[in-house]
Protein backbone atom coordinates (compact mmCIF):
# COMPACT_ATOMS: atom_id res chain seq x y z
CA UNK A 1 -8.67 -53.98 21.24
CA UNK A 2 -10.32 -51.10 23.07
CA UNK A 3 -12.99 -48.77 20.75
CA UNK A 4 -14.45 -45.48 22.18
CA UNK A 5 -17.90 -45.37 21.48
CA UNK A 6 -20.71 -43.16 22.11
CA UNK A 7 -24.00 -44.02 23.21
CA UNK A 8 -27.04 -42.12 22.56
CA UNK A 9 -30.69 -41.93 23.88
CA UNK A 10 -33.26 -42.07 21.25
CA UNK A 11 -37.25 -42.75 21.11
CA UNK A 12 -37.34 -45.99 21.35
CA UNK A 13 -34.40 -46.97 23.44
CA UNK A 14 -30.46 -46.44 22.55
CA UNK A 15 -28.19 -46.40 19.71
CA UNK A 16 -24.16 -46.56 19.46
CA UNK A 17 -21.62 -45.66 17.35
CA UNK A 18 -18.23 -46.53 16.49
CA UNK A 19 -16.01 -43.50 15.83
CA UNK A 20 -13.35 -44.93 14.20
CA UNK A 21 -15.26 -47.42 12.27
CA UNK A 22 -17.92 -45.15 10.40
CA UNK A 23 -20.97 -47.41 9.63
CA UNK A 24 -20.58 -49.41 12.63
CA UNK A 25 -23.69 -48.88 14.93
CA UNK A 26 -25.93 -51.13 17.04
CA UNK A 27 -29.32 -50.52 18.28
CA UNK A 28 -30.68 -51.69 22.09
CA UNK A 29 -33.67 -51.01 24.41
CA UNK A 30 -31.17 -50.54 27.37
CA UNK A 31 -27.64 -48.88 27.56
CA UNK A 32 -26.05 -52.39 28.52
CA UNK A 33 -28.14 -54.04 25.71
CA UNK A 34 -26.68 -51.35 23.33
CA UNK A 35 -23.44 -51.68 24.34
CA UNK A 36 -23.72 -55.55 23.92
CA UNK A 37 -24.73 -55.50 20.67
CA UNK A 38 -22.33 -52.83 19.74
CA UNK A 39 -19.36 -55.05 20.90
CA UNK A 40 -20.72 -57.99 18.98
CA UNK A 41 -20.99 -55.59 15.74
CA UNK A 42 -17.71 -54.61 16.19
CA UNK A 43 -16.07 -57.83 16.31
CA UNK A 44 -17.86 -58.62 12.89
CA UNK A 45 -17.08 -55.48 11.37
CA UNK A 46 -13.14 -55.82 11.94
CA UNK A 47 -13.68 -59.60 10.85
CA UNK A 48 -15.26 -58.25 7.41
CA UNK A 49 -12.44 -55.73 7.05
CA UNK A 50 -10.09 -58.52 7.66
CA UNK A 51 -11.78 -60.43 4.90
CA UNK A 52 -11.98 -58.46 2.17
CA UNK A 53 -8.22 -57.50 2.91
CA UNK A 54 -9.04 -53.82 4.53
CA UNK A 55 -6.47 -52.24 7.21
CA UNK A 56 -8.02 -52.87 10.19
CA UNK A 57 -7.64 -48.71 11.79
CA UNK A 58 -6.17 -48.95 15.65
CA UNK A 59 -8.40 -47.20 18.15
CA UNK A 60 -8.38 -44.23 18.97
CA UNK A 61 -6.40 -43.71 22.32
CA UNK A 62 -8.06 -40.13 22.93
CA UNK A 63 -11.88 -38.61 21.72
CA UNK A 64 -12.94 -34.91 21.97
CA UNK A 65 -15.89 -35.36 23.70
CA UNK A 66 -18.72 -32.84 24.29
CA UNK A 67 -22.80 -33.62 24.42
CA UNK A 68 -25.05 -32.09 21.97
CA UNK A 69 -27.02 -28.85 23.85
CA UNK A 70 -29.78 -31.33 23.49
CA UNK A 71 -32.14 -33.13 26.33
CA UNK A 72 -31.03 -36.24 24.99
CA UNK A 73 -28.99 -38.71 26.85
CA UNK A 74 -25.73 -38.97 25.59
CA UNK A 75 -22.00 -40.60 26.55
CA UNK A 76 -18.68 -41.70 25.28
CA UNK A 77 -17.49 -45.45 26.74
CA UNK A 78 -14.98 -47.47 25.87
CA UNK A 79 -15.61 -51.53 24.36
CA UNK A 80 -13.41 -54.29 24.35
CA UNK A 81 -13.46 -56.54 21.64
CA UNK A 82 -11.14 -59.26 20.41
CA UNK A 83 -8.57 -58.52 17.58
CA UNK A 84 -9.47 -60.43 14.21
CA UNK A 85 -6.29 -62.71 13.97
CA UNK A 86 -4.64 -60.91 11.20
CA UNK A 87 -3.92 -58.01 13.59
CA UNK A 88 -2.79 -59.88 16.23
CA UNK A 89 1.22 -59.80 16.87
């Protein structure tokens, strides 16, 4: 499974963000550490779902993207993660 997810610079390094799994976020002091740890929160947040008998949601195919007027940093990238075996064909 494929999730878009955006990636933002903050004080103290980087956060992500799921879209289509609100509450999903990860922290990281690097954009490749962020994006780590948001895969790895992923895959536990679709195994929780799974768990407690929630639809797992498909990703989205498609995101309206457009940066904040900001200085910030700020970019939408795309994670794969394994499908929790309930959703798997």
């Amino acid at each position: 499974m494929r999730y878009p997810v955006i990636i933002r610079r903050t004080r103290t390094g980087y956060s992500a963000d799921v879209p289509d799994l609100p509450g999903c976020v990860a922290t990281g002091k690097t954009v490749e550490n962020a994006r780590r740890r948001i895969a790895k929160a992923i895959g536990l947040h679709l195994e929780l779902m799974r768990e407690s008998g929630e639809r797992i949601p498909a990703p989205t195919r498609r995101i309206q993207f457009s940066p904040t007027d900001s200085d910030s940093e700020e970019f939408c990238t795309w994670v794969e993660v394994k499908a929790p075996e309930s959703v798997l064909p």
